[in-house]
C-alpha atoms as a PDB file:
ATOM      1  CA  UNK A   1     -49.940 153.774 178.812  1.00  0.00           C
ATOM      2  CA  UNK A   2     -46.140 152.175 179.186  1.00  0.00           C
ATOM      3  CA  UNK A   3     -45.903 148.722 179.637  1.00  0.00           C
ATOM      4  CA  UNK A   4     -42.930 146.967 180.626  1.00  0.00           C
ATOM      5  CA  UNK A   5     -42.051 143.572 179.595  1.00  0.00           C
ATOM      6  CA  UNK A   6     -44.380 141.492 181.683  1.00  0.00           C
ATOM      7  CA  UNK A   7     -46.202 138.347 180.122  1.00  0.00           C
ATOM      8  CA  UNK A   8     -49.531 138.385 179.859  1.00  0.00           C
ATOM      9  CA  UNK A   9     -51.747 135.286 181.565  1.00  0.00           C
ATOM     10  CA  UNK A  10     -54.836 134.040 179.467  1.00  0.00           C
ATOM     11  CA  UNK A  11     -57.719 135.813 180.362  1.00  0.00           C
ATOM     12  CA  UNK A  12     -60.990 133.614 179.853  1.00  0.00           C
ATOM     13  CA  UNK A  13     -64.169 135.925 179.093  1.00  0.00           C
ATOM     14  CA  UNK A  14     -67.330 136.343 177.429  1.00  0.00           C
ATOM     15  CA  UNK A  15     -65.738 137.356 174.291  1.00  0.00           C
ATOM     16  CA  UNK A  16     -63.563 133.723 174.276  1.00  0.00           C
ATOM     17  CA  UNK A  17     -60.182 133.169 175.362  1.00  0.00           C
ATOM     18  CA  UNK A  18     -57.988 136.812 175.033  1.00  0.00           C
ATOM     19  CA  UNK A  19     -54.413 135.370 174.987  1.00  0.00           C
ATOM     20  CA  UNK A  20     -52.346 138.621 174.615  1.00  0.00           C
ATOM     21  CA  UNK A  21     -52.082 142.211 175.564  1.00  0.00           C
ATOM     22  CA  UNK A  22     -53.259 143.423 172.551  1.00  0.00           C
ATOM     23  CA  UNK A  23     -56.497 141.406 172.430  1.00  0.00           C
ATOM     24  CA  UNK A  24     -56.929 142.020 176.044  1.00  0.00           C
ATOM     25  CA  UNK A  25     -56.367 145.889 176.699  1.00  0.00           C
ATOM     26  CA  UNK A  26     -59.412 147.594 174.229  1.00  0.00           C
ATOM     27  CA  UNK A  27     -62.334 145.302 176.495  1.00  0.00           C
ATOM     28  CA  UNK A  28     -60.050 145.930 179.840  1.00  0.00           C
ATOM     29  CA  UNK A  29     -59.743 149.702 178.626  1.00  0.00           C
ATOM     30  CA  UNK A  30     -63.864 149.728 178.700  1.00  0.00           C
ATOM     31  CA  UNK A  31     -64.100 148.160 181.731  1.00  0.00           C
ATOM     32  CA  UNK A  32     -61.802 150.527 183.495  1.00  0.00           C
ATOM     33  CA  UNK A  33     -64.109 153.324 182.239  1.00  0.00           C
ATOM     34  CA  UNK A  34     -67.078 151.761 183.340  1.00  0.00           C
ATOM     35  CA  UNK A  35     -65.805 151.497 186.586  1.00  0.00           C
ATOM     36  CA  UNK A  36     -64.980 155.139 186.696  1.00  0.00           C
ATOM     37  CA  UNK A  37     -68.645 156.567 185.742  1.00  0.00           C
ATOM     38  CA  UNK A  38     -69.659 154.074 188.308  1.00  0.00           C
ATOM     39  CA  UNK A  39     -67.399 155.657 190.998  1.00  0.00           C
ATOM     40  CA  UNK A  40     -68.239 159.228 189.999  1.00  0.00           C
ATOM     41  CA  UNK A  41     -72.253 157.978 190.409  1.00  0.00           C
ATOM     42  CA  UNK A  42     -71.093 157.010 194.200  1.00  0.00           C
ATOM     43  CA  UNK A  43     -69.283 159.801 194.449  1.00  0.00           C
ATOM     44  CA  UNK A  44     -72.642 162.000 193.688  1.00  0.00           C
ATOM     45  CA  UNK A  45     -74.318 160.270 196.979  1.00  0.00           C
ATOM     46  CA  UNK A  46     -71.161 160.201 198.809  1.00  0.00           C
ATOM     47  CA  UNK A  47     -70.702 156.901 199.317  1.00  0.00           C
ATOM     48  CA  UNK A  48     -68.307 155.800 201.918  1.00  0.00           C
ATOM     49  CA  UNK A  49     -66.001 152.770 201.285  1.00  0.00           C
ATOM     50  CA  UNK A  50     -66.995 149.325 202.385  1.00  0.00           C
ATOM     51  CA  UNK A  51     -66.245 145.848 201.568  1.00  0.00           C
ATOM     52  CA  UNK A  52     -69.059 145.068 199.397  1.00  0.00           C
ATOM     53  CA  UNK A  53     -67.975 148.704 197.502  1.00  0.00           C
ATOM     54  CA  UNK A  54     -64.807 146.655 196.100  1.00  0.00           C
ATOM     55  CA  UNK A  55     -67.223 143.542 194.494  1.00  0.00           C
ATOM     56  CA  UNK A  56     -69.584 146.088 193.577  1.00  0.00           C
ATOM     57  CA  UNK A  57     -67.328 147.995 191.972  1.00  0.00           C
ATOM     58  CA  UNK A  58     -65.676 144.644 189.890  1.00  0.00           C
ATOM     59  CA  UNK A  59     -69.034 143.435 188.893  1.00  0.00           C
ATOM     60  CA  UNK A  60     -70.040 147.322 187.750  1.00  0.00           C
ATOM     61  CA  UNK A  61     -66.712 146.907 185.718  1.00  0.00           C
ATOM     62  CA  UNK A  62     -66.482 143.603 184.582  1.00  0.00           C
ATOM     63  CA  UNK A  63     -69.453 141.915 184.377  1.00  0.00           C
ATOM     64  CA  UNK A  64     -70.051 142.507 180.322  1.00  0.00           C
ATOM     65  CA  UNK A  65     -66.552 140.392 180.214  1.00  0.00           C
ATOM     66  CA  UNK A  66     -66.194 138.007 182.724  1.00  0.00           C
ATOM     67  CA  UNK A  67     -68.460 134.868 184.099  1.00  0.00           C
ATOM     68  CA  UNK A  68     -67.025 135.635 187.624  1.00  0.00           C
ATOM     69  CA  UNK A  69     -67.277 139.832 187.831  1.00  0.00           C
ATOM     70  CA  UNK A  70     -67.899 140.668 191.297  1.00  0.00           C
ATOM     71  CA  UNK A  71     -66.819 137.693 192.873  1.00  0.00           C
ATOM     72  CA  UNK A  72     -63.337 137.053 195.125  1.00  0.00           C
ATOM     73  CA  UNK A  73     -60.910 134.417 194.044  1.00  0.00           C
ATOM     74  CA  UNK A  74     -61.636 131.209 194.763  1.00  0.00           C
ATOM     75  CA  UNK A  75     -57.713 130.135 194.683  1.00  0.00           C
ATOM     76  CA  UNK A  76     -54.459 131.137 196.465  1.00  0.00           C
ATOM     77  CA  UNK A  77     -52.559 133.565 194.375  1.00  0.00           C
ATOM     78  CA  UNK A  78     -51.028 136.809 194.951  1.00  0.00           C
ATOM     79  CA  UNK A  79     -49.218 140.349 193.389  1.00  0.00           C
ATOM     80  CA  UNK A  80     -46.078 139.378 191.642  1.00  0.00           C
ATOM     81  CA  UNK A  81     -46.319 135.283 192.748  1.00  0.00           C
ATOM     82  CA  UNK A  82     -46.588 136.518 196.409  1.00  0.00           C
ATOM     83  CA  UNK A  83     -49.582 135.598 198.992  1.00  0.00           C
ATOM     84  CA  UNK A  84     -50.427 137.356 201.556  1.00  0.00           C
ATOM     85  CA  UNK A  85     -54.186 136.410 202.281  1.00  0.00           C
ATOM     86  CA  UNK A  86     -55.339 132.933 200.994  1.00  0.00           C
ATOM     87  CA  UNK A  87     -58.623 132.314 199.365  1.00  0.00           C
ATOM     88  CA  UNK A  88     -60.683 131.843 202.471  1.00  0.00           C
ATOM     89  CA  UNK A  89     -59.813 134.840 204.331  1.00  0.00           C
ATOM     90  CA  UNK A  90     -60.403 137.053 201.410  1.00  0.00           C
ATOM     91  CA  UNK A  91     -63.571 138.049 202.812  1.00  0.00           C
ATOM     92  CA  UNK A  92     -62.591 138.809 206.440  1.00  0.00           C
ATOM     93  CA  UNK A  93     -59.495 140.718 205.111  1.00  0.00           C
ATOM     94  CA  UNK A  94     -61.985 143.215 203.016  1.00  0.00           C
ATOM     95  CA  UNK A  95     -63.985 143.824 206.196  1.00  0.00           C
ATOM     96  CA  UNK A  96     -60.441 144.509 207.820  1.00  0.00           C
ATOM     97  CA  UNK A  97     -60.095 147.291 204.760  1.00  0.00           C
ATOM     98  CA  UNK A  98     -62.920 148.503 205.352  1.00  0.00           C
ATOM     99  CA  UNK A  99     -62.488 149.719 209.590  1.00  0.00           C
ATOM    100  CA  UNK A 100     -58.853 150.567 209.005  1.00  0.00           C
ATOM    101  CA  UNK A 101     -60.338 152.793 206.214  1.00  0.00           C
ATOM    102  CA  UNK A 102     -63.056 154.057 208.502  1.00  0.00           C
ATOM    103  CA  UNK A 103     -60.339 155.078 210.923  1.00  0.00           C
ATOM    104  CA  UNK A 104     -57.484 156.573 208.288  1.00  0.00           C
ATOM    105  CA  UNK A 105     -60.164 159.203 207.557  1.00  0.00           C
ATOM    106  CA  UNK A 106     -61.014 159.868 211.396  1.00  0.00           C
ATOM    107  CA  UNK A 107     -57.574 160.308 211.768  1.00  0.00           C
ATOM    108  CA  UNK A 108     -57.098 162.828 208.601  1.00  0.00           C
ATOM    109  CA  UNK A 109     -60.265 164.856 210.229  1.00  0.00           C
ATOM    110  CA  UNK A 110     -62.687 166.593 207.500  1.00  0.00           C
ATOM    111  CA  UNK A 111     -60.144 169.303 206.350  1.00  0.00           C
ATOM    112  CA  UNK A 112     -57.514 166.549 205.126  1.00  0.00           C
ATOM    113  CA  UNK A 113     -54.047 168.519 203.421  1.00  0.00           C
ATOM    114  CA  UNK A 114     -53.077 167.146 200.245  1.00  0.00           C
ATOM    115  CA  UNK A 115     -50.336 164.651 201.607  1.00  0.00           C
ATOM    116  CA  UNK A 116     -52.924 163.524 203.999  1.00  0.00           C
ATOM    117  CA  UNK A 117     -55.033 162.670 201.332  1.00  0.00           C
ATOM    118  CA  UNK A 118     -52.080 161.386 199.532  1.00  0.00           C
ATOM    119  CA  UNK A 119     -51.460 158.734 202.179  1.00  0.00           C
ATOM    120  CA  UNK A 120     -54.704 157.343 202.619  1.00  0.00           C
ATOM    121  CA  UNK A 121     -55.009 156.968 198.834  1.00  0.00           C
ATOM    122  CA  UNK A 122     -51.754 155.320 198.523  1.00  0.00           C
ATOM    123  CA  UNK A 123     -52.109 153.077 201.998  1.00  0.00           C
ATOM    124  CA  UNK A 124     -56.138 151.852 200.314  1.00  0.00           C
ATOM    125  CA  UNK A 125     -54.429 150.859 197.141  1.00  0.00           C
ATOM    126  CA  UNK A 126     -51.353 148.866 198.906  1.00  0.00           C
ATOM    127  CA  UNK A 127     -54.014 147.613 201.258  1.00  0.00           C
ATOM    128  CA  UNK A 128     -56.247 146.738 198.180  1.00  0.00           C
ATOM    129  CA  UNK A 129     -53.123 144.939 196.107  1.00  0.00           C
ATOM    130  CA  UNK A 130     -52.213 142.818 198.860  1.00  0.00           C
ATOM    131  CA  UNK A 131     -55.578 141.441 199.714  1.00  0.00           C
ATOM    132  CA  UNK A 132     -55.862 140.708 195.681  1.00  0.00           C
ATOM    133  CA  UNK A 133     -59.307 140.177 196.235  1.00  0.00           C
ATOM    134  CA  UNK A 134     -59.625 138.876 192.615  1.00  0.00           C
ATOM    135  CA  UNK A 135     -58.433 136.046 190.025  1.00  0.00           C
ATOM    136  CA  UNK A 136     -57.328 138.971 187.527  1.00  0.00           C
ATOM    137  CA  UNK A 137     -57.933 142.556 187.019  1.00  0.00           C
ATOM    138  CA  UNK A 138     -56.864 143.802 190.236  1.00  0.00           C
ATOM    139  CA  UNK A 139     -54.680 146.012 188.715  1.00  0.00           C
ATOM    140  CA  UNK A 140     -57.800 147.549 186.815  1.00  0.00           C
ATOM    141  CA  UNK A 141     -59.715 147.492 189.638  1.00  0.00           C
ATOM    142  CA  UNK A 142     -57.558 148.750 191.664  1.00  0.00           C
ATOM    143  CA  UNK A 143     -56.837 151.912 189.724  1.00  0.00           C
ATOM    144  CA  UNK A 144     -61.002 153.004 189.945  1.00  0.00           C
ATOM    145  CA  UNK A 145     -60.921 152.430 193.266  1.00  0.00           C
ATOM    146  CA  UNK A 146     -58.238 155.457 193.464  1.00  0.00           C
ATOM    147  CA  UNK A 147     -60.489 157.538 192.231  1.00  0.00           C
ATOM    148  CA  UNK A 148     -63.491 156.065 193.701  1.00  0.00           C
ATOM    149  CA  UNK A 149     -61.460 157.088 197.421  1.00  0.00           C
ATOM    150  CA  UNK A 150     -60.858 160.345 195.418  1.00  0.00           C
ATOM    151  CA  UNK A 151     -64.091 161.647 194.374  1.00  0.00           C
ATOM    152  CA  UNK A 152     -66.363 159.856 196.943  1.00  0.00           C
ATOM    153  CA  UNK A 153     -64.491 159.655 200.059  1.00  0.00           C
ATOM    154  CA  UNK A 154     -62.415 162.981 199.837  1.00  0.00           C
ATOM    155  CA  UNK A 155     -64.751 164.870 197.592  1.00  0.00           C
ATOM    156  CA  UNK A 156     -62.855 165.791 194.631  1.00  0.00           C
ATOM    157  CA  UNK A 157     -65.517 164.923 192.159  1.00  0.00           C
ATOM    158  CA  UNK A 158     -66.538 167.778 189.842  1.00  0.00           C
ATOM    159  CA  UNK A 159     -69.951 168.488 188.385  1.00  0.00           C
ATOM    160  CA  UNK A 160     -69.339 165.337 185.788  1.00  0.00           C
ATOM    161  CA  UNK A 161     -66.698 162.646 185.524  1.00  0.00           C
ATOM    162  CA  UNK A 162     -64.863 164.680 182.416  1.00  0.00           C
ATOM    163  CA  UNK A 163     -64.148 167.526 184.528  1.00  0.00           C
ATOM    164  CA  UNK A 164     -63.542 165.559 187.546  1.00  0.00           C
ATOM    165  CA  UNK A 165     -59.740 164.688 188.981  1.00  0.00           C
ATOM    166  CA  UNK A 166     -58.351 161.729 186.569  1.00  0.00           C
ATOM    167  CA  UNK A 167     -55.105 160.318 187.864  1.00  0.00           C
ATOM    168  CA  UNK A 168     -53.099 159.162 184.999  1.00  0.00           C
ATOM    169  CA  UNK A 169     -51.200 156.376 186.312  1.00  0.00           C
ATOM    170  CA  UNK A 170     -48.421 155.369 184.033  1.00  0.00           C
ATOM    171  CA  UNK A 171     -47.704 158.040 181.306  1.00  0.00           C
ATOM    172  CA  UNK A 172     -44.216 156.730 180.709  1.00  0.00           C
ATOM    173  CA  UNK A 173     -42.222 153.295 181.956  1.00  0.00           C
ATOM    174  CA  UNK A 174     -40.474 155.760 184.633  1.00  0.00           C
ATOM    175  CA  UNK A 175     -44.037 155.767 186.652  1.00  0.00           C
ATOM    176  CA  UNK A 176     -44.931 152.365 186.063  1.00  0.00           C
ATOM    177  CA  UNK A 177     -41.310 151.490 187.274  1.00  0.00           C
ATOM    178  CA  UNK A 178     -41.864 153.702 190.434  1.00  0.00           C
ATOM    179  CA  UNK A 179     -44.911 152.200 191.005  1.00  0.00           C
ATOM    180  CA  UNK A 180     -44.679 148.660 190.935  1.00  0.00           C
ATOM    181  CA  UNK A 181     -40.990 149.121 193.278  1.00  0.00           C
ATOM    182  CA  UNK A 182     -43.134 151.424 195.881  1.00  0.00           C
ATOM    183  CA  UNK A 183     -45.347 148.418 195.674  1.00  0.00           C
ATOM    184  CA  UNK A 184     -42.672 146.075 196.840  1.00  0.00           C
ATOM    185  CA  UNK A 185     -41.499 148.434 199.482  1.00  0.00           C
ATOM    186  CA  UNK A 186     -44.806 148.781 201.077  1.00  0.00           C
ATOM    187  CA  UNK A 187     -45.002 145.100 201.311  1.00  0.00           C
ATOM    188  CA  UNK A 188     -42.046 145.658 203.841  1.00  0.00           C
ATOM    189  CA  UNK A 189     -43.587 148.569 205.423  1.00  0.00           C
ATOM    190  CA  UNK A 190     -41.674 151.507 203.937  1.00  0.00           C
ATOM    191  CA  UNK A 191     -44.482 153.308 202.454  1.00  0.00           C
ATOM    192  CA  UNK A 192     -42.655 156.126 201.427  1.00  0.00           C
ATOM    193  CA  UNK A 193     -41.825 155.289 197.663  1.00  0.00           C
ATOM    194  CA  UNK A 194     -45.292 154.717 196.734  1.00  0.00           C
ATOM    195  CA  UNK A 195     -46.562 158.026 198.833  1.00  0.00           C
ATOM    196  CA  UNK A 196     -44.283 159.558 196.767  1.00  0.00           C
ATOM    197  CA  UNK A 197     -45.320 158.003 193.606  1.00  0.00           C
ATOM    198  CA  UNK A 198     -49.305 159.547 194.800  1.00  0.00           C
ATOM    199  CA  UNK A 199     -47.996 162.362 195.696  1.00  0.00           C
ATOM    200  CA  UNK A 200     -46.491 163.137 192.362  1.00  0.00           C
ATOM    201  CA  UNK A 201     -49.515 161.212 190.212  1.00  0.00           C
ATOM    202  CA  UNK A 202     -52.476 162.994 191.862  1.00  0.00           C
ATOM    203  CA  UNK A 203     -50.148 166.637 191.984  1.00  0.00           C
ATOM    204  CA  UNK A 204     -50.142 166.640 187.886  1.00  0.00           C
ATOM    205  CA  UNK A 205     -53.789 165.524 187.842  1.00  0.00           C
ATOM    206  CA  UNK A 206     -55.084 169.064 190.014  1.00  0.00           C
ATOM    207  CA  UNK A 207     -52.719 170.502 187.360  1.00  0.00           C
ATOM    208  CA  UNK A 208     -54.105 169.049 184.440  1.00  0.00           C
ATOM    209  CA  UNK A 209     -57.574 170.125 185.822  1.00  0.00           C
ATOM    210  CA  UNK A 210     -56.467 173.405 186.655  1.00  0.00           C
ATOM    211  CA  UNK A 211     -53.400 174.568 184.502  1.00  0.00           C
ATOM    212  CA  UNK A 212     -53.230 178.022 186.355  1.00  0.00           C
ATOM    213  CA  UNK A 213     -52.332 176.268 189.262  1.00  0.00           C
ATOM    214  CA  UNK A 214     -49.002 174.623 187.279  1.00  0.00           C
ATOM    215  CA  UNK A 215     -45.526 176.077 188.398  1.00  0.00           C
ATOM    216  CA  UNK A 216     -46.944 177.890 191.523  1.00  0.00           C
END
C-alpha cells in the first residue's frame, strides 16, 4: 500500500504503546480484515446501513486492539486538523448519515448503474470522514465500510468474501494522492474528484474479479 510522508500519532492499545508505522500497520492490517469478514457476514442478511452499523463495525474491528473499539470520540478533532462536528454532536450527525443514506438509495432506485453506485459509495465515505466518528482509525474504518455499502447495501457480495468485490484503495502514491485531494474538494462541495477516484478504484476491482471483462 503507498504511503506518503505523513507522521504517524501514537496509537495506545492492548498490545502497549505502537509509536510508528511499522509497529502499527501488521495489528491495523488484521483489524481491517476483520472488519471485512464482518461486513461480508452483514452482507449475507442484507443488512442496511445505520448508525449503530458504523460502532458495530469499529468494535467488530478493533476491539482485540483498542480499550475504546466501538466507541465515538470523546474530544474535538478532525481529518487533516479540520472539525467539522465536535464531540457532542457525533452521535446526532451518525443518525443524520444514516436518513441521508436511506434516501441516496431511494433516489438510485433498485437497478442502480455503476456511477450511481459510484456516487453513493463515494458521498458515504466523505460523509463518514467528516463526521470522524472516532479518536483514530477512521481511515481503517472507513475503508470496510466501502465495502460494507458494497456488498450489503448494493449487493455485490459473492458466495464468500475471497471471491467477493475487494476495492484496493491505494496501489501506488498516485491513488492515495487522488484520494486524499478529492477528499479536500468534497469538503467544499465539488465531489467530482473523489467520484472519480471511485469510479476508477471500484472499475479495476469488477476487473480484477472478472478479467474477461478488462479492455471491453
Amino acid at each position: 500500500m503507498a504511503r506518503q510522508g505523513r507522521s504517524t500519532t501514537p496509537l495506545h492499545s492492548k498490545l502497549g504503546l505502537l509509536e510508528t508505522y511499522e509497529q502499527q500497520n501488521p495489528p491495523l492490517a488484521e483489524a481491517e480484515w476483520r472488519g471485512r469478514a464482518w461486513a461480508f457476514e452483514q452482507a449475507r442478511q442484507s443488512q442496511p446501513l445505520k448508525d449503530f452499523t458504523i460502532t458495530d463495525m469499529h468494535r467488530a474491528m478493533f476491539e482485540p486492539l483498542l480499550d475504546w473499539a466501538g466507541s465515538t470520540r470523546t474530544e474535538d478533532c478532525g481529518p487533516g486538523a479540520k472539525l467539522f462536528v465536535p464531540w457532542w454532536g457525533v452521535r446526532i450527525a451518525l443518525r443524520n448519515f444514516q436518513d441521508d443514506f436511506a434516501l441516496w438509495l431511494t433516489q438510485v432506485g433498485s437497478n442502480p448503474s455503476l456511477e450511481q453506485i459510484v456516487g453513493v459509495v463515494a458521498d458515504a465515505h466523505h460523509r463518514f470522514q467528516w463526521i470522524h466518528p472516532f479518536r483514530d482509525t477512521n481511515g481503517r474504518t472507513g475503508r470496510v465500510l466501502d465495502h460494507f455499502v458494497l456488498w450489503s447495501c448494493f449487493g455485490l457480495a459473492d458466495t464468500s468474501l475471497e471471491r467477493s468485490v475487494i476495492v484496493e484503495h491505494f496501489p501506488d502514491a498516485s491513488r492515495e494522492h487522488e484520494y486524499y485531494e478529492g477528499l479536500d474538494e468534497a469538503d467544499l462541495r465539488k465531489p467530482k474528484r473523489l467520484q472519480a477516484y471511485y469510479a476508477e478504484r471500484i472499475q479495476a476491482a469488477l476487473d480484477e474479479k472478472d478479467p474477461e471483462t478488462q479492455g471491453h
